[in-house]
N, C-alpha and C. Protein backbone atom coordinates (compact mmCIF):
# COMPACT_ATOMS: atom_id res chain seq x y z
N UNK A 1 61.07 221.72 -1.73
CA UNK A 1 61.54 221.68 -3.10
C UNK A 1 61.87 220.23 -3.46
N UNK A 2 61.50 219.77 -4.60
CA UNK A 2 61.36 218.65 -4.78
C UNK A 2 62.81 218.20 -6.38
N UNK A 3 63.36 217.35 -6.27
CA UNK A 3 64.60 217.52 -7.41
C UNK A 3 63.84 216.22 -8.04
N UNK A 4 64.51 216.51 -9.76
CA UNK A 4 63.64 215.34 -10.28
C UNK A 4 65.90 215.35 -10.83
N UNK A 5 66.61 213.88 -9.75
CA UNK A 5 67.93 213.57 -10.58
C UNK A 5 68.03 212.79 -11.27
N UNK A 6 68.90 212.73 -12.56
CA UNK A 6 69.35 211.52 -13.38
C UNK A 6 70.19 211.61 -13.07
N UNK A 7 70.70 210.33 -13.30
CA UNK A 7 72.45 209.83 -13.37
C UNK A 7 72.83 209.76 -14.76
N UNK A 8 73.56 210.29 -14.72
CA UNK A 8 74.27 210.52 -16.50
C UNK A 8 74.99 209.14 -16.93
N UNK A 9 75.75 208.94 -17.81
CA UNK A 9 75.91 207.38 -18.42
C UNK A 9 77.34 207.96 -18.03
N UNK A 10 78.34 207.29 -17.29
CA UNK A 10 79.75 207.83 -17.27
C UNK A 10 80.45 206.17 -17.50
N UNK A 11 81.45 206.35 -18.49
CA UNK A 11 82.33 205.14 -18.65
C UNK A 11 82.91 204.97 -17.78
N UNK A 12 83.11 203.78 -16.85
CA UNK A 12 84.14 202.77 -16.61
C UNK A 12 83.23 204.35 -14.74
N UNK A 13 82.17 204.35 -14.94
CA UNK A 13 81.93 205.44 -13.47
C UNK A 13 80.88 204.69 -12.69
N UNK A 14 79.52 204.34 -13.58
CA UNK A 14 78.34 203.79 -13.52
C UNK A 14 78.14 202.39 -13.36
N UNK A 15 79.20 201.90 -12.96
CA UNK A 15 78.65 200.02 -12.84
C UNK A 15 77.56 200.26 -11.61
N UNK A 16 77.30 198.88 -11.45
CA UNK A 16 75.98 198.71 -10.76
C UNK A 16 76.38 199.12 -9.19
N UNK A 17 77.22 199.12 -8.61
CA UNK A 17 76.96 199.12 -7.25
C UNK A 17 77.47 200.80 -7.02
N UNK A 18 77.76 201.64 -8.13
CA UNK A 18 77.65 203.24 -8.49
C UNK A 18 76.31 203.53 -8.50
N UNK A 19 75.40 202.56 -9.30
CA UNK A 19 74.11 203.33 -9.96
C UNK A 19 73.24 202.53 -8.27
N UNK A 20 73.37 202.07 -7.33
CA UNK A 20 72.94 201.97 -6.21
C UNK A 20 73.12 202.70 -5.35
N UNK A 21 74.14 202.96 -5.18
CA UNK A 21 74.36 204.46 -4.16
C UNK A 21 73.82 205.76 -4.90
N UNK A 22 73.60 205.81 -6.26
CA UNK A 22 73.24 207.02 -6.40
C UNK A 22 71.61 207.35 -6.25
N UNK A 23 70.78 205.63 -6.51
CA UNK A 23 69.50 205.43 -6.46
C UNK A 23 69.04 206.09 -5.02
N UNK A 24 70.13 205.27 -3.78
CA UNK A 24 70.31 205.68 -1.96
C UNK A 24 70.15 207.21 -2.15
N UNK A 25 71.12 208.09 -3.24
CA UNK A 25 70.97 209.57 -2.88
C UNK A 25 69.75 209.73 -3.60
N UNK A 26 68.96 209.82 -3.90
CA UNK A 26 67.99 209.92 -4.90
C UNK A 26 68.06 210.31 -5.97
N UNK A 27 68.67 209.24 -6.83
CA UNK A 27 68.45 209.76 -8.63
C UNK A 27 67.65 208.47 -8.66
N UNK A 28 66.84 208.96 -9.71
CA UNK A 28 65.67 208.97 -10.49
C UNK A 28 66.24 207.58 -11.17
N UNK A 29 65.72 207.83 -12.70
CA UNK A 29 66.07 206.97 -13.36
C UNK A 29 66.95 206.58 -13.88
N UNK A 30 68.19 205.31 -13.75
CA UNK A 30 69.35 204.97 -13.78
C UNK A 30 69.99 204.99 -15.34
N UNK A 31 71.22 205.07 -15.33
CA UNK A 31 71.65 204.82 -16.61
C UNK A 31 73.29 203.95 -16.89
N UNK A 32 72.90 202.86 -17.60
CA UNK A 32 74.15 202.10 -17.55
C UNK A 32 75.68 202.65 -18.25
N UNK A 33 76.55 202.17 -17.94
CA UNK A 33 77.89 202.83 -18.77
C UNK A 33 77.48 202.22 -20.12
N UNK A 34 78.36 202.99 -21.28
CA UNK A 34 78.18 202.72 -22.29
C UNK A 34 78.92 201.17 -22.63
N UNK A 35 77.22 201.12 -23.44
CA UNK A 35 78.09 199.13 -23.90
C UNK A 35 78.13 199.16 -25.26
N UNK A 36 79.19 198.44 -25.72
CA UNK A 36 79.68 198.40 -27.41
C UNK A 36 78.47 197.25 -27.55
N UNK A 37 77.52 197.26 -28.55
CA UNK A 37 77.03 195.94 -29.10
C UNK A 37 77.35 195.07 -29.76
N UNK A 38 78.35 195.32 -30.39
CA UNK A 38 78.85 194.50 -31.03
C UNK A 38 80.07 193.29 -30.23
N UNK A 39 80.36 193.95 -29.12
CA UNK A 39 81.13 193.45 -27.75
C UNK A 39 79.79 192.67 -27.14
N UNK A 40 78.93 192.59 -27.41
CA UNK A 40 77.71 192.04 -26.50
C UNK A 40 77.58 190.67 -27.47
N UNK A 41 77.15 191.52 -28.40
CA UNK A 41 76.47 190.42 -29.07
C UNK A 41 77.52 189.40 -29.36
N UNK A 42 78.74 189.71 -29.20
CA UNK A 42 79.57 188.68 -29.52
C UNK A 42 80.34 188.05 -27.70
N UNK A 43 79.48 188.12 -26.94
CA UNK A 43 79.38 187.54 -25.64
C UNK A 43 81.20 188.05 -24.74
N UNK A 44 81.26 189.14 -25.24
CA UNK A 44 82.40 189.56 -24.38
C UNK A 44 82.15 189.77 -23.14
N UNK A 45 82.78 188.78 -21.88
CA UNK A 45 82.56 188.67 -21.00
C UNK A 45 82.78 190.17 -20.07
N UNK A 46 83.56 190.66 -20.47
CA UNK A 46 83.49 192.49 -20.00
C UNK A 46 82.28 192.81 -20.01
N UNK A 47 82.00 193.08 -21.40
CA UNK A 47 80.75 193.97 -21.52
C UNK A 47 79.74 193.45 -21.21
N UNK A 48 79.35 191.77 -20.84
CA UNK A 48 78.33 191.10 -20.01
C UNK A 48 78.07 191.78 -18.76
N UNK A 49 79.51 192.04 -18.53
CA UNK A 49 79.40 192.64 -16.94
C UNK A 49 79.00 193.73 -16.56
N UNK A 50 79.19 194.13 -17.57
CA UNK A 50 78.06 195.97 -17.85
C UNK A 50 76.81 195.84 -17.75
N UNK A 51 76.15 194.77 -18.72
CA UNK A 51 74.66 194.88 -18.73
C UNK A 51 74.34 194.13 -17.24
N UNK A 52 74.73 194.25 -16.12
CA UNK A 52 74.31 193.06 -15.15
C UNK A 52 73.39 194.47 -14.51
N UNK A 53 72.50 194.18 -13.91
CA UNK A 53 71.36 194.83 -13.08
C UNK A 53 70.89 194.52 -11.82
N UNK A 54 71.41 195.10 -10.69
CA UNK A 54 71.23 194.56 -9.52
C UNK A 54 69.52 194.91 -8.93
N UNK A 55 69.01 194.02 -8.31
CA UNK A 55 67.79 194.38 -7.68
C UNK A 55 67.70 195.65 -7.17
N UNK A 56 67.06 196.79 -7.61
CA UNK A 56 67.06 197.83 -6.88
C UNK A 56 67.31 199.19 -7.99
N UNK A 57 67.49 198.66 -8.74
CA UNK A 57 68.16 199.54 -9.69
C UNK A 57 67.32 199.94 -11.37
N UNK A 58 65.97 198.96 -11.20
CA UNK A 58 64.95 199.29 -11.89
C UNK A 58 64.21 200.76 -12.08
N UNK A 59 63.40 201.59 -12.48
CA UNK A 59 64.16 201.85 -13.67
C UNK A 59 65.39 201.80 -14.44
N UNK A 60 66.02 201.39 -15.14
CA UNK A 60 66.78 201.45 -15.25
C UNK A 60 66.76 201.33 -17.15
N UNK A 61 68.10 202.45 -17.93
CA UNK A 61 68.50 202.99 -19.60
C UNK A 61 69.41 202.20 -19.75
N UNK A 62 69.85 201.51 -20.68
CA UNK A 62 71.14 200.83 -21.09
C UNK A 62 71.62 201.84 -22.48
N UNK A 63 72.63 202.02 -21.86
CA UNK A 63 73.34 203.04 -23.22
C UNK A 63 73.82 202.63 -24.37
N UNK A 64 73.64 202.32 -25.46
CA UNK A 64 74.16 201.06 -26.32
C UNK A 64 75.06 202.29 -27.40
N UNK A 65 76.39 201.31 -27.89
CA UNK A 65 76.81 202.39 -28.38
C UNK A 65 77.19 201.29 -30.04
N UNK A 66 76.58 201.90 -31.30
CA UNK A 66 77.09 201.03 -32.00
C UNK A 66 76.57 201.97 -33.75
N UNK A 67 76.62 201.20 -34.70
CA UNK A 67 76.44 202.10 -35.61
C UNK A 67 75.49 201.32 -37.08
N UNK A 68 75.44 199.64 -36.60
CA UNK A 68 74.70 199.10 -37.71
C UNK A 68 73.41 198.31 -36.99
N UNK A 69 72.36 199.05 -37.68
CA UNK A 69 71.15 198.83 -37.39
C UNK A 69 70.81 197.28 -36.64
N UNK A 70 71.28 196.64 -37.24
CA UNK A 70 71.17 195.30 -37.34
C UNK A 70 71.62 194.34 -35.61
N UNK A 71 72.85 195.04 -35.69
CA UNK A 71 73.61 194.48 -34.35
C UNK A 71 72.81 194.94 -33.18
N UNK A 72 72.64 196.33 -33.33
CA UNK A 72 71.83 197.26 -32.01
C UNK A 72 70.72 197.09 -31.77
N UNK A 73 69.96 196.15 -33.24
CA UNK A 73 68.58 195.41 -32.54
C UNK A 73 68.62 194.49 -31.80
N UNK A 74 70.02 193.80 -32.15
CA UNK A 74 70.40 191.90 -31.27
C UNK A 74 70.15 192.25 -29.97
N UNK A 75 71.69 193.28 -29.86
CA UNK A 75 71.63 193.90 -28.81
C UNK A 75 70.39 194.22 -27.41
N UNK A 76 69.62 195.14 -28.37
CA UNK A 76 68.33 195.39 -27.39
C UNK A 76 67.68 194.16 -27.33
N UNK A 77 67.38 193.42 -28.05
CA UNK A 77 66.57 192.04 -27.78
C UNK A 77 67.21 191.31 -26.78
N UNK A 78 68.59 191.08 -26.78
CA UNK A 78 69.13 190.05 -25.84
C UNK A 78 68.75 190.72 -24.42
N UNK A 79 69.62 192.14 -24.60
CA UNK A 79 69.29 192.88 -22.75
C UNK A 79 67.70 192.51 -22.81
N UNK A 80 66.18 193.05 -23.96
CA UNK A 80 65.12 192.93 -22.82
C UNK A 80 64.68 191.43 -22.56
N UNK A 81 65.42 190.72 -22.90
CA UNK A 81 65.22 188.76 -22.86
C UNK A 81 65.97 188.86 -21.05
N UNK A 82 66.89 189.83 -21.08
CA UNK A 82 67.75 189.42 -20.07
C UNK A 82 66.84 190.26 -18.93
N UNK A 83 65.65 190.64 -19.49
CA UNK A 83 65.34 191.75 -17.98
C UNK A 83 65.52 193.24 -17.63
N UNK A 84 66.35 193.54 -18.83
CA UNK A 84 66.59 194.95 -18.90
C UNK A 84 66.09 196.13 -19.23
């Protein structure tokens, strides 16, 4: 029997060296804790620390949490500039 797992997006649960041990148990495709974009785009060193992606952890969803079109595009542009 073959399991197809995700890792669900859990706040302040899912940092990176969570979403590595869970990759070790076998989940599938990863998912980051939720990041404010507007905390991003305005270089809050917290929420930098959210989007960080350790080798190993590719696939990998960034959960973006925000509500004006505009910011949540910055947003996605900066993470896929950053590799994400």
């Amino acid at each position: 029997m073959t399991l197809d797992l995700r890792l669900a997006p859990m706040a302040a649960v899912t940092n990176a060296p969570f979403r590595l041990v869970a990759r070790e148990c076998g989940a599938g495709p990863l998912t980051s804790e939720e990041i404010d974009v507007r905390a991003l785009v305005a270089g809050n060193a917290r929420t930098l620390e959210l989007t960080r992606v350790l080798p190993g952890e590719r696939p990998i969803a960034m959960q973006l949490l925000g509500a004006d079109p505009d910011v949540l595009a910055e947003a996605a542009r900066r993470l896929e500039a950053a590799g994400a």
